[in-house]
Protein backbone atom coordinates (compact mmCIF):
# COMPACT_ATOMS: atom_id res chain seq x y z
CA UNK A 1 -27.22 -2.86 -0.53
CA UNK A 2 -28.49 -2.66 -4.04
CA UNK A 3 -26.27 -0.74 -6.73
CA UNK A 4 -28.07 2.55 -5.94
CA UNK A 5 -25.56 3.78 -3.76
CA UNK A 6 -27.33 4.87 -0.28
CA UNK A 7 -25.78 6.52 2.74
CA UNK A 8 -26.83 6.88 6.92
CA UNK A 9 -29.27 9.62 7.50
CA UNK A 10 -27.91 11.99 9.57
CA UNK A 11 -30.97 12.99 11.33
CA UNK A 12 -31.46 14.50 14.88
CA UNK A 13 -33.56 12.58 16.91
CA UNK A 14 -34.46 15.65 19.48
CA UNK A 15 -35.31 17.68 16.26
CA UNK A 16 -37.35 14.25 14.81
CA UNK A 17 -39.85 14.12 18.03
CA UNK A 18 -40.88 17.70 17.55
CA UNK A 19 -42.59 16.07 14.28
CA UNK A 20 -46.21 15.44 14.58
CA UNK A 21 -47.86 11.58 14.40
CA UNK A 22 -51.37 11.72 15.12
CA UNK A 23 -50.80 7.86 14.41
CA UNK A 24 -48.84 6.80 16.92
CA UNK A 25 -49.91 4.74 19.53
CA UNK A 26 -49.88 5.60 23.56
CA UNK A 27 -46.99 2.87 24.20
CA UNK A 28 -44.67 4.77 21.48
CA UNK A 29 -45.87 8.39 21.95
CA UNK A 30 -46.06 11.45 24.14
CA UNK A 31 -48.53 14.03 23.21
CA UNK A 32 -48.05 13.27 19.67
CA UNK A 33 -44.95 14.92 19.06
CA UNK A 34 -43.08 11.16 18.09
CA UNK A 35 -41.48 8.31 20.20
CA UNK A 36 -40.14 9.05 23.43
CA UNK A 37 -37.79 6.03 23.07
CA UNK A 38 -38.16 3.17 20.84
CA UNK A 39 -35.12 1.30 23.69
CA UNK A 40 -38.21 -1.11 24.60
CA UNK A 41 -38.99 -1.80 21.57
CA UNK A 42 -35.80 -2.19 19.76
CA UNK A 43 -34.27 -4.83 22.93
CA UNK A 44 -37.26 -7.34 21.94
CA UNK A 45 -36.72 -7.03 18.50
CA UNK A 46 -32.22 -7.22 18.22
CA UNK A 47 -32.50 -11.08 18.37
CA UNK A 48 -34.42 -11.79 15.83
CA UNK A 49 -32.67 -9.89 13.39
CA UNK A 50 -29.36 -11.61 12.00
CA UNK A 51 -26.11 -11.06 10.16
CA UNK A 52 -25.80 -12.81 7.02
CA UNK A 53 -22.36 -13.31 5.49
CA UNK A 54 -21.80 -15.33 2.36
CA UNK A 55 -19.24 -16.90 0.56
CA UNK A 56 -18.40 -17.55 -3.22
CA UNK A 57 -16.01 -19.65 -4.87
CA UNK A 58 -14.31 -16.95 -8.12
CA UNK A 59 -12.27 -18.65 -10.94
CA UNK A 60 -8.43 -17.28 -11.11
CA UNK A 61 -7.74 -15.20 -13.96
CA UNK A 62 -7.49 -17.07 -17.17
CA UNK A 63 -4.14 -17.43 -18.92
CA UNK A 64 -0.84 -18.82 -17.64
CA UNK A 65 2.14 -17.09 -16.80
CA UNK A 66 5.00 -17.21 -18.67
CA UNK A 67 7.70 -19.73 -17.82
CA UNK A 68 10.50 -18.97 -16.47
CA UNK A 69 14.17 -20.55 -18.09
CA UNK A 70 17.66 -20.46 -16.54
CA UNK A 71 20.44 -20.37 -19.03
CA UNK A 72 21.39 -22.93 -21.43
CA UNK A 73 23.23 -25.22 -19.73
CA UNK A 74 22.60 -24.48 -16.05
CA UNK A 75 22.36 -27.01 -13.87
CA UNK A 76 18.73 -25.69 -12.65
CA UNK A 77 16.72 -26.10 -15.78
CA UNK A 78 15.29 -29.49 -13.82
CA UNK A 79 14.55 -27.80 -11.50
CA UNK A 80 12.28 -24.66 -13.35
CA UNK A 81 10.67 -27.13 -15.58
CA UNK A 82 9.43 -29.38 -12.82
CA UNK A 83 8.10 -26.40 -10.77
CA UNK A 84 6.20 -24.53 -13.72
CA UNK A 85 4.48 -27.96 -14.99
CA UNK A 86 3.51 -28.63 -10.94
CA UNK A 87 2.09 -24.61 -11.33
CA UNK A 88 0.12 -25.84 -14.90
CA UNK A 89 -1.22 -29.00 -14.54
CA UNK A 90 -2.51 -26.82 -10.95
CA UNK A 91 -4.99 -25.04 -13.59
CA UNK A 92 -6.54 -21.52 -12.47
CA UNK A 93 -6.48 -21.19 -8.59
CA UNK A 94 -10.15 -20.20 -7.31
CA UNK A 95 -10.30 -17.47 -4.46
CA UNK A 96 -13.10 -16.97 -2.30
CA UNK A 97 -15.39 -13.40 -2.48
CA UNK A 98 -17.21 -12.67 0.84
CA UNK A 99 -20.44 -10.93 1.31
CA UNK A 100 -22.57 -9.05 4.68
CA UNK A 101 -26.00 -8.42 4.58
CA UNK A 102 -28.77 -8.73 7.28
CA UNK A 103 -31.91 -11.05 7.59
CA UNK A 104 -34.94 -11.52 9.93
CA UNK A 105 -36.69 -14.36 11.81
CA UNK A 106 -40.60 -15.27 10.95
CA UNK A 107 -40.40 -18.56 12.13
CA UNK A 108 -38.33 -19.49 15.39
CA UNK A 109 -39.94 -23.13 15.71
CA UNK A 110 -38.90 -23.87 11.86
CA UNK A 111 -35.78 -21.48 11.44
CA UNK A 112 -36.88 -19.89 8.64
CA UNK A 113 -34.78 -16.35 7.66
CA UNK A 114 -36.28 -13.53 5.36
CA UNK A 115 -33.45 -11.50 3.29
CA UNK A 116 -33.08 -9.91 0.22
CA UNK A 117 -32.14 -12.19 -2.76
CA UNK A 118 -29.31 -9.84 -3.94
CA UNK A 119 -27.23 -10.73 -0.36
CA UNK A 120 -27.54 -14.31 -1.33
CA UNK A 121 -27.38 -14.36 -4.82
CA UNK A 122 -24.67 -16.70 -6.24
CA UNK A 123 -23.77 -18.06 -2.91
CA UNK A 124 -21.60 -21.45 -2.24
CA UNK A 125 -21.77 -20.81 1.50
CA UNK A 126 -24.51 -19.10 3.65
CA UNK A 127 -24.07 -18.70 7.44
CA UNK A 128 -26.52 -16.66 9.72
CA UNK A 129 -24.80 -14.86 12.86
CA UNK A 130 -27.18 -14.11 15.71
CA UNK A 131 -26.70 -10.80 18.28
CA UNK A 132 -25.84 -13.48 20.62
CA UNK A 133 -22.74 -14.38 18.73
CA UNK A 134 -23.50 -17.65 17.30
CA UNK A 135 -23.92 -18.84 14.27
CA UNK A 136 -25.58 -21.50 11.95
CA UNK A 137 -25.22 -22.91 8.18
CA UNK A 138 -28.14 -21.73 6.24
CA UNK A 139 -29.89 -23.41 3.29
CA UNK A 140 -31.61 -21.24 0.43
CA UNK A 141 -34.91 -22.24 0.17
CA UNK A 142 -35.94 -20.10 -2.58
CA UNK A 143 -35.22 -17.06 -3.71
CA UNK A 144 -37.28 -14.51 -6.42
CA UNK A 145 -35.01 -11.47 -8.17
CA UNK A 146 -38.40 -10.03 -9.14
CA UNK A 147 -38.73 -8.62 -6.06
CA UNK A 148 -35.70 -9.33 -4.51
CA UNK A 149 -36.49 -11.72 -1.35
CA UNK A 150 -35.00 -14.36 -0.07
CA UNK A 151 -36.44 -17.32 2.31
CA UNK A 152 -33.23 -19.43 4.01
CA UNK A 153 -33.65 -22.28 6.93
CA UNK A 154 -31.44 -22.93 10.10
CA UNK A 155 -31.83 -25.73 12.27
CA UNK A 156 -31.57 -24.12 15.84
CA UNK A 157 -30.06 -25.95 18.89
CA UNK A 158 -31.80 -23.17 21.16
CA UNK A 159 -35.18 -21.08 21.07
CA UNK A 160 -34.62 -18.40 18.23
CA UNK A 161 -36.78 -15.00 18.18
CA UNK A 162 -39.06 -14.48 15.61
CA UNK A 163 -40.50 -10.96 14.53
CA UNK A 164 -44.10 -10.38 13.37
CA UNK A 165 -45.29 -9.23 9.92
CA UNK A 166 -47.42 -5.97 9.80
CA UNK A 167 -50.09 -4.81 7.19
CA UNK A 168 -48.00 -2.29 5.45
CA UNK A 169 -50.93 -0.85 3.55
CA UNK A 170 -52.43 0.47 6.89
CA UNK A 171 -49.12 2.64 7.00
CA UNK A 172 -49.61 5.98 6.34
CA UNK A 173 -46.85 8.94 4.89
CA UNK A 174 -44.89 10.54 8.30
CA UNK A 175 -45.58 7.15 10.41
CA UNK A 176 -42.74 6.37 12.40
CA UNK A 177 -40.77 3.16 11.80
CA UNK A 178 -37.35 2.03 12.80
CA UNK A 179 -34.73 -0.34 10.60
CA UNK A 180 -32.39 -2.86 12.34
CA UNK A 181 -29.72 -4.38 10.63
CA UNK A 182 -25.95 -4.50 10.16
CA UNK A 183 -24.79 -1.28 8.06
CA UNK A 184 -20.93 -2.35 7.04
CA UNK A 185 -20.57 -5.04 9.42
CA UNK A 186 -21.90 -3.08 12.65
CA UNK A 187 -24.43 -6.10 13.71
CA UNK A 188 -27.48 -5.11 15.12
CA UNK A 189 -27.75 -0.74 14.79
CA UNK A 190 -30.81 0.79 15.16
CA UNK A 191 -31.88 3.54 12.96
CA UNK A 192 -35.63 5.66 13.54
CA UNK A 193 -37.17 7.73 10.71
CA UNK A 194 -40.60 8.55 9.58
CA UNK A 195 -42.48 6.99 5.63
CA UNK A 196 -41.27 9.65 3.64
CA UNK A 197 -43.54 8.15 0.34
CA UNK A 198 -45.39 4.87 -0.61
CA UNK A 199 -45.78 3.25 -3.88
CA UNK A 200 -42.60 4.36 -5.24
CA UNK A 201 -41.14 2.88 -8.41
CA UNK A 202 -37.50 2.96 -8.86
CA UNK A 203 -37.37 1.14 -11.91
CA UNK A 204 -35.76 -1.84 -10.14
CA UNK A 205 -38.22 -4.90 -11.32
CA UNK A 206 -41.68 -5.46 -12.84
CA UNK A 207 -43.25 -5.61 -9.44
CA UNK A 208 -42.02 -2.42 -8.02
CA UNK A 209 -43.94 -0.45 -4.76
CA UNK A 210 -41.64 0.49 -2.87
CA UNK A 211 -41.57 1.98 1.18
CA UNK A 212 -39.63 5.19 0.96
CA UNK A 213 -38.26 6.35 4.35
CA UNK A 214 -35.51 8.51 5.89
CA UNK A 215 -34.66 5.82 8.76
CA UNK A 216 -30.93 5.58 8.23
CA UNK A 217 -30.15 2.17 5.54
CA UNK A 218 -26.51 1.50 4.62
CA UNK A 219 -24.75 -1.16 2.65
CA UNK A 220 -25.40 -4.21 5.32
CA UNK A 221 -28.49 -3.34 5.66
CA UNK A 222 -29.99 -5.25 2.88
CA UNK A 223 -32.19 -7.44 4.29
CA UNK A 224 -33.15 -6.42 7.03
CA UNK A 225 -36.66 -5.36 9.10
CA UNK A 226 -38.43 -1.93 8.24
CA UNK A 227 -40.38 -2.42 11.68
CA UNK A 228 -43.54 0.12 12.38
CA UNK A 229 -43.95 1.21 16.07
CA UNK A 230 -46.20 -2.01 16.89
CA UNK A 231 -43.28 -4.01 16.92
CA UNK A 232 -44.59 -5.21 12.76
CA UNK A 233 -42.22 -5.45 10.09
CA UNK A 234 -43.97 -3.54 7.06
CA UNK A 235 -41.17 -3.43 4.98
CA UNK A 236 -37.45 -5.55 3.58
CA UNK A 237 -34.97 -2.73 3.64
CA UNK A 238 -33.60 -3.05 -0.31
CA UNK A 239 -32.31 -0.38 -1.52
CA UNK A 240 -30.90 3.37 -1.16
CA UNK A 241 -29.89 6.35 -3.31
CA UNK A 242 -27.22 7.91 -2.72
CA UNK A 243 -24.14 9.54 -4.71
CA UNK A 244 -21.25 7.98 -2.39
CA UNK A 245 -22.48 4.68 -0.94
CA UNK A 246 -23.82 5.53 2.82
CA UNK A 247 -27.37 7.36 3.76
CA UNK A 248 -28.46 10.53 2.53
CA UNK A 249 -31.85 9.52 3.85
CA UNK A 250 -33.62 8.21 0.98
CA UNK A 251 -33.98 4.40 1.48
CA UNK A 252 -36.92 2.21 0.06
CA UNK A 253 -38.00 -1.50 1.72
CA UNK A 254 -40.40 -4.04 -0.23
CA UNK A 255 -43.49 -3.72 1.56
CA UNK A 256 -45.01 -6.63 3.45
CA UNK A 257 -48.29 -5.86 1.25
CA UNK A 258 -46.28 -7.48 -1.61
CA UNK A 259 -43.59 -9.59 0.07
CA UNK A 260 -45.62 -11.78 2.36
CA UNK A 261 -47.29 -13.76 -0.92
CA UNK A 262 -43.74 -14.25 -2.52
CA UNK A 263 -42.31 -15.56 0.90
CA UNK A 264 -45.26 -18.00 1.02
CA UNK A 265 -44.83 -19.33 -2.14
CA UNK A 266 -41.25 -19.72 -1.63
CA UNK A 267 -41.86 -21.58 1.61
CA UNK A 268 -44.42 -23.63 -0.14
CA UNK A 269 -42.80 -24.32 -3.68
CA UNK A 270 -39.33 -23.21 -3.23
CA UNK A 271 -40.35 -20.63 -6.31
CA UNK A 272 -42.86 -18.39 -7.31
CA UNK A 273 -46.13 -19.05 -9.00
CA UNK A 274 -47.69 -16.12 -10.35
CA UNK A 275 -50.78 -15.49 -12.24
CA UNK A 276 -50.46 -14.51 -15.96
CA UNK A 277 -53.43 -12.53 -18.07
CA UNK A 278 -51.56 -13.21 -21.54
CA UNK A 279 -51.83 -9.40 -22.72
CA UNK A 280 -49.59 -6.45 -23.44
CA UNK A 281 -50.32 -3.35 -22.42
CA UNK A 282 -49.40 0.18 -22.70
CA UNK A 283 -50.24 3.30 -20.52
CA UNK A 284 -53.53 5.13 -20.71
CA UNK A 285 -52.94 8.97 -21.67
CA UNK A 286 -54.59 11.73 -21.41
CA UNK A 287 -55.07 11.78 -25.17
CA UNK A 288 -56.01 8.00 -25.91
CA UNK A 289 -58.60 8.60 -22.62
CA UNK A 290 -60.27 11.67 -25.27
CA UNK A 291 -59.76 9.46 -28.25
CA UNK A 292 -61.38 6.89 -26.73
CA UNK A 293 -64.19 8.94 -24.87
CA UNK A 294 -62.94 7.88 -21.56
CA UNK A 295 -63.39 11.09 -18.60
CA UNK A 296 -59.79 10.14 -17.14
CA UNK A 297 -57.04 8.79 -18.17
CA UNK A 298 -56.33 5.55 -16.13
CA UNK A 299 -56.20 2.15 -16.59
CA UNK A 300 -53.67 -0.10 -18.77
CA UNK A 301 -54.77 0.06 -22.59
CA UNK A 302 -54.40 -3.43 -24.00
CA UNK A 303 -52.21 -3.69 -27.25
CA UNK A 304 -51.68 -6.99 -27.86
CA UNK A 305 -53.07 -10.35 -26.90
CA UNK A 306 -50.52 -13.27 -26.22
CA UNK A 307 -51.17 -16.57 -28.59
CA UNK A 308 -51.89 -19.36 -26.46
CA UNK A 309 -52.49 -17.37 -23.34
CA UNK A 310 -55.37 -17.15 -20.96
CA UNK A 311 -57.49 -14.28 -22.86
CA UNK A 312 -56.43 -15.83 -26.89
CA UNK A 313 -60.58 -16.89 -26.53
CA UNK A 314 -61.42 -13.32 -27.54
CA UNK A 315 -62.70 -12.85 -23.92
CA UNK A 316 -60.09 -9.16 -23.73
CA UNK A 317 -59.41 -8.01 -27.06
CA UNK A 318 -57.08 -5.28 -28.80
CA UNK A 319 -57.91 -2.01 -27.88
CA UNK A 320 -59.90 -2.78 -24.13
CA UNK A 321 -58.88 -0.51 -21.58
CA UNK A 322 -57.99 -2.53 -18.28
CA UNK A 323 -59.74 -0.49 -15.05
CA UNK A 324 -60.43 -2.96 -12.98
CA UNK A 325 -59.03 -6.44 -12.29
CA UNK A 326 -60.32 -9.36 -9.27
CA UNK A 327 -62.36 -5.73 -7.77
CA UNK A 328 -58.92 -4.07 -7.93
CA UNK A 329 -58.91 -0.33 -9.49
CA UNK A 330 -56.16 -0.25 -11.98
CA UNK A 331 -55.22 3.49 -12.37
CA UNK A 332 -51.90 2.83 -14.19
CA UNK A 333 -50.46 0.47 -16.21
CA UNK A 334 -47.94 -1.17 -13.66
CA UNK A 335 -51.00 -1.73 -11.22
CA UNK A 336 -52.33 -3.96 -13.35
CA UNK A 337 -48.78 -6.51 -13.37
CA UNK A 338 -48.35 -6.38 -9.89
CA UNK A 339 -52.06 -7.12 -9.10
CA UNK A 340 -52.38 -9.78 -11.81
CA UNK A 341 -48.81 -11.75 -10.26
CA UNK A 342 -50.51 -11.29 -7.03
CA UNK A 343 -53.23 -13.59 -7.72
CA UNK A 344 -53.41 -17.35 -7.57
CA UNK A 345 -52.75 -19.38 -10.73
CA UNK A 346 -55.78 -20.77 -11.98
CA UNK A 347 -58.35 -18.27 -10.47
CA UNK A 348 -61.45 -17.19 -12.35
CA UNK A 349 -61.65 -13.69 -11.49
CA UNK A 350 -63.57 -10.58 -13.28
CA UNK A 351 -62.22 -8.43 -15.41
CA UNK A 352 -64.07 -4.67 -15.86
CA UNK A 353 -62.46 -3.23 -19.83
CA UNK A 354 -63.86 -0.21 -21.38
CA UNK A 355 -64.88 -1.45 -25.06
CA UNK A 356 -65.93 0.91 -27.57
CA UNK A 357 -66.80 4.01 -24.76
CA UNK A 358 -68.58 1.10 -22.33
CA UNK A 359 -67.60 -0.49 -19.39
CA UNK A 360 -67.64 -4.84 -19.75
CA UNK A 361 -66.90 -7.20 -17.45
CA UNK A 362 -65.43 -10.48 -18.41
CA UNK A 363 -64.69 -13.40 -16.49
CA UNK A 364 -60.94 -14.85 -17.23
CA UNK A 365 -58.95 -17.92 -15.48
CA UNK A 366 -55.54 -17.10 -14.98
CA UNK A 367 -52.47 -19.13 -16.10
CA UNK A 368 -48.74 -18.97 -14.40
CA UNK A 369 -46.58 -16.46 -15.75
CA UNK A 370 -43.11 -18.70 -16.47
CA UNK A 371 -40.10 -16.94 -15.27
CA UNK A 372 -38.31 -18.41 -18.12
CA UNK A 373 -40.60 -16.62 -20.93
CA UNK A 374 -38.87 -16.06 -23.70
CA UNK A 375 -39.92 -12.42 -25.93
CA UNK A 376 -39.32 -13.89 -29.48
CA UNK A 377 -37.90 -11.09 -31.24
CA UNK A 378 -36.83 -10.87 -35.38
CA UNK A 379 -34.31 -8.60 -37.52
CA UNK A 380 -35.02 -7.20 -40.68
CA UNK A 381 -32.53 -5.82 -43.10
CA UNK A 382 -33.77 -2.74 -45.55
CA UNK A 383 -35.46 -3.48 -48.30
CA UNK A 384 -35.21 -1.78 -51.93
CA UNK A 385 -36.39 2.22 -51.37
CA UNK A 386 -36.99 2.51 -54.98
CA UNK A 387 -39.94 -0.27 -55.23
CA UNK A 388 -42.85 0.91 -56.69
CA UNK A 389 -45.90 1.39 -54.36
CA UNK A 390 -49.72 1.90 -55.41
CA UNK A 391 -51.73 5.25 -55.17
CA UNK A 392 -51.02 7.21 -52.33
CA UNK A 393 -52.52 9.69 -49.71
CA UNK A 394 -51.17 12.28 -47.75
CA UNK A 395 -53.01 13.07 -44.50
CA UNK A 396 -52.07 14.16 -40.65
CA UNK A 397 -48.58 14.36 -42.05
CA UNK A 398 -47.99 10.80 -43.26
CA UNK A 399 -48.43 9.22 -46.52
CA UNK A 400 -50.49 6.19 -46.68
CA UNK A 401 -50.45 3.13 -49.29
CA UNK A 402 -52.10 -0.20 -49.43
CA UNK A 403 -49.94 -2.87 -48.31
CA UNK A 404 -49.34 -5.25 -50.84
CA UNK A 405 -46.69 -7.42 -52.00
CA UNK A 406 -44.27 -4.63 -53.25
CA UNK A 407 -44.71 -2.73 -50.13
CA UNK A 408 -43.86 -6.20 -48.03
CA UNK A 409 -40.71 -5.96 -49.69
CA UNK A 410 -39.96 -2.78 -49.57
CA UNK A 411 -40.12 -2.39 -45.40
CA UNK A 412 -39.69 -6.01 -44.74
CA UNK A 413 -43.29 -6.44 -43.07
CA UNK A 414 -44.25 -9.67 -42.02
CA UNK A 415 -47.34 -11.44 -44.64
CA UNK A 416 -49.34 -11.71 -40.98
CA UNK A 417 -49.67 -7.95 -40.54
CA UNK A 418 -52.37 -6.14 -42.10
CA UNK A 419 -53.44 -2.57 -42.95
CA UNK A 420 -52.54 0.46 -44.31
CA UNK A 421 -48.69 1.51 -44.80
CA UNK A 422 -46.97 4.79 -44.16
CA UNK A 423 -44.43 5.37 -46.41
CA UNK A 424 -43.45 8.67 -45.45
CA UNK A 425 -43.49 11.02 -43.04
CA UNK A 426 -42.97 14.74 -42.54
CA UNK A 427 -40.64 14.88 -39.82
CA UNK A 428 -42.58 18.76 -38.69
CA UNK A 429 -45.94 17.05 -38.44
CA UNK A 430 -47.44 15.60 -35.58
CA UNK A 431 -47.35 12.30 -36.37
CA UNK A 432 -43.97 12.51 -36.37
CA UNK A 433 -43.83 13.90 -32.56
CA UNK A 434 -45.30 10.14 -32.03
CA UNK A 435 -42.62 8.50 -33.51
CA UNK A 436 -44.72 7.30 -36.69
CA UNK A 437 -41.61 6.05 -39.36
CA UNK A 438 -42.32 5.15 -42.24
CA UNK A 439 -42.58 1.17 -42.72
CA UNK A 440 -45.17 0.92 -40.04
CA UNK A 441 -48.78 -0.22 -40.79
CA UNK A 442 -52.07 1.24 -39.51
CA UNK A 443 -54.71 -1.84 -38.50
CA UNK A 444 -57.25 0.55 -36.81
CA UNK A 445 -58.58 4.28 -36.43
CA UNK A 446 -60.74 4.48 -32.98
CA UNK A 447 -61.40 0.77 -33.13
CA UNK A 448 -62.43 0.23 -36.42
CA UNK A 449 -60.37 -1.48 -38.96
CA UNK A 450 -58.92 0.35 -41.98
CA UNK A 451 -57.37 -1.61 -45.24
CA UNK A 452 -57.19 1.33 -47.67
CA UNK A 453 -55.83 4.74 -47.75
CA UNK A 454 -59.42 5.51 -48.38
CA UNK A 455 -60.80 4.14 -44.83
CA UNK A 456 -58.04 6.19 -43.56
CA UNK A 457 -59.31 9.30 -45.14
CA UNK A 458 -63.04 8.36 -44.09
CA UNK A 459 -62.24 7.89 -40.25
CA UNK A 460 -60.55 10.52 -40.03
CA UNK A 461 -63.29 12.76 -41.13
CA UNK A 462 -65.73 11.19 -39.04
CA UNK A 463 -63.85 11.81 -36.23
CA UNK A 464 -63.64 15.44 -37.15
CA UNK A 465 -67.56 15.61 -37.54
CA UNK A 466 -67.93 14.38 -34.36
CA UNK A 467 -65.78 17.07 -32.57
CA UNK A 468 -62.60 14.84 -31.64
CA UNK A 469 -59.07 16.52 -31.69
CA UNK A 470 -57.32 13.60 -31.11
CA UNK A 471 -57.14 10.20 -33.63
CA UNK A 472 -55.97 7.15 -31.78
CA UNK A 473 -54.39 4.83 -34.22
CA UNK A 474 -53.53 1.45 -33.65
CA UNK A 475 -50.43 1.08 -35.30
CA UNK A 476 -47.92 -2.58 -36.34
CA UNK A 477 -44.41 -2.85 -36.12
CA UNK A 478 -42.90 -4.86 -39.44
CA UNK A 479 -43.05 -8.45 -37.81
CA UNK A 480 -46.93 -7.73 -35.79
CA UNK A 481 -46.28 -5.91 -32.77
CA UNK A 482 -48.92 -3.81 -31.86
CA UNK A 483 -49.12 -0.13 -30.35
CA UNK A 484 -51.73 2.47 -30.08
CA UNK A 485 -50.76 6.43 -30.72
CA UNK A 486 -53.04 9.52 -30.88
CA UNK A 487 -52.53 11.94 -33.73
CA UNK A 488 -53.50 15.87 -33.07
CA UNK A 489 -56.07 15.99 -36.59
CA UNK A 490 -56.16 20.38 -35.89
């Protein structure tokens, strides 16, 4: 399994069926108190899932030993220096580092496998071990660490069993499901639990939406079928929590909502091609929602647009609040990623932004996101603290100068970044809670540019006339990046 350390759930089965499942259906269920047995279920579904085990080639330790000498003279010393130059010229001796994990069949006519990418990852050798006790060479079609799948091929000699794929959005919290796999070796055990949670982010990838259940996952079962009581997989068991390594009954699987796309494209491409909107963004609070007269705080708030990217035509701009995307609601920020990767590269789809306290709709073609996208990043060193700066102004706890050449120096900010700098700040004010340091630049107040300490003071009064609490500043970083804060003006 994944390094979250995850452990069988000891659960009582007797105690389990008592739960109730107004879901269930008649084949699975009696008087909706859970499955009476899932044996029927489970013996048509054991031969499609497999036992993975891989192999990679490790480098010996570097260095050489040291060389042993007889004594001067001995008649031997032939002897040791032909045997430790055999052992050098030998260089470091590799040893081989095994691997278990478990897999499932989609496709029994082409062989194809679904596993997690983290059982395969770094592989020289792949081989796929049926309940029937044989076993076949696998090749890695493609793999994607985003979300952690895997698609591998066989070529069969015999008929192979394939298992479904279930809508996993149709699953609802306390449905019953049941993982297969091979926890520590054990091929095919069969473990029944109930969805404990959906949408679950464990801060494992960019993508994350995780299946939460308390069907028993242990190390060996990576890979392998979450399976709902229709005989569906909804899920790719991935990953468990747990303070010693086994069950303690909190387990999460990819769901099939988001894994069935990826596998496609892998089967297709032999990679992923995701769509790409050419923004960053930044979550929507509940202060930025007031600042920006929004009634809830949702949505992904869009702080910077990417040069050269699919929205650089002004089409989304700085600022835009992100609440719908392709007739998607986006009520956080990592909807929006996950939603925008889902969708095909090159797609013309609408956009719905709230700009200036109205909802717009723009129409934007997607690019492809490149998994090799570099974040160009720059370091600056301190500049002289005892440059002099123009005319200041204090207000909200900072103090505010125009940025000119002098104050470029000073805090090393990049001639592309425009504004208003803060050259101090008291560390018991509010803007201070927000992390304002001095050095960075104010570019807007609600929206509207400021370039003087003066527009400063002038927003900021407005907004007070106009019974705000809240001032959401759009703030620079030295070398352009972009964030938005509110500041409490009471």
């Amino acid at each position: 399994m994944r390094k979250f350390r995850f452990r069988p759930v000891r659960m009582a089965l007797a105690a389990a069926m008592m739960m109730a499942t107004p879901a269930m259906t008649p084949a699975y269920s009696q008087n909706n108190a859970g499955p009476a047995s899932v044996a029927d279920l489970a013996e048509g579904l054991l031969d499609a899932v497999v036992n993975i085990s891989t192999s990679q080639r490790v480098g010996g330790g570097g260095g050489s030993q040291p060389r042993m000498r007889a004594p001067d003279g001995s008649p031997f010393q032939d002897f040791f220096d032909e045997f430790f130059s055999d052992r050098e010229n030998q260089g470091p001796r590799n040893r081989r580092v095994s691997s278990l994990g478990s897999g499932f069949v989609i496709d029994a006519e082409d062989g194809i496998i679904v596993t997690n990418n983290h059982v395969i990852e770094g592989a020289d050798d792949i081989e796929v071990n049926f309940a029937d006790g044989s076993k076949l060479k696998a090749e890695l079609v493609g793999a994607d660490p985003k979300t952690d799948l895997a698609v591998l091929k066989v070529e069969p000699d015999k008929p192979l069993t394939e298992v479904p794929f279930g809508d996993s959005d149709r699953m609802r919290i306390g449905d019953w499901v049941m993982a297969i796999g091979n926890p520590f070796g054990l091929g095919g055990t069969v473990t029944v639990g109930i969805i404990s949670a959906r949408g679950r982010d464990i801060n494992s990838g960019p993508y994350d939406n995780f299946i939460q259940t308390d069907a028993a996952i242990n190390p060996g079962n990576s890979g392998g079928p979450l399976i709902n009581m229709n005989g569906e997989v909804i899920g790719i068991n991935t990953a468990i929590i747990s303070p010693s390594g086994g069950s303690i009954g909190i387990g999460f699987a990819v769901p099939t909502e988001l894994a069935v796309n990826v596998i496609d494209q892998l089967r297709e491409f032999g990679e992923t091609r995701r769509g790409w909107l050419g923004v960053r963004i930044q979550p929507v609070t509940d202060d930025i929602a007031e600042s920006l007269g929004m009634d809830e705080a949702m949505g992904a708030l869009v702080a910077g647009i990417i040069r050269g990217g699919p929205v650089d035509d002004g089409s989304i701009e700085v600022g835009d609040v992100i609440v719908r995307f392709d007739g998607k609601t986006v009520e956080t920020m990592r909807d929006l990623p996950r939603v925008v990767a889902e969708s095909p590269v090159g797609k013309a789809v609408d956009v719905v932004v709230i700009r200036n306290g109205e909802e717009v709709t723009v129409k934007v073609t997607l690019g492809r996101l490149e998994d090799s996208e570099q974040v160009a990043s720059a370091e600056t060193e301190g500049g002289d603290s005892t440059a002099d700066l123009p005319a200041t102004l204090e207000i909200l706890g900072m103090t505010l100068a125009e940025l000119d050449d002098e104050g470029r120096q000073q805090f090393d900010i990049a001639d592309t970044v425009e504004g208003v700098v803060i050259t101090e700040v008291d560390p018991d004010s509010a803007a201070a809670e927000k992390r304002i340091e001095p050095g960075d630049v104010i570019v807007e107040i609600a929206q509207e540019t400021v370039s003087t300490p003066e527009d400063v003071r002038t927003r900021i009064e407005a907004l007070k006339e106009d019974g705000r609490r809240n001032a959401l500043l759009m703030l620079s970083g030295k070398t352009g990046e972009l964030r938005f804060v509110t500041v409490r003006m009471d």
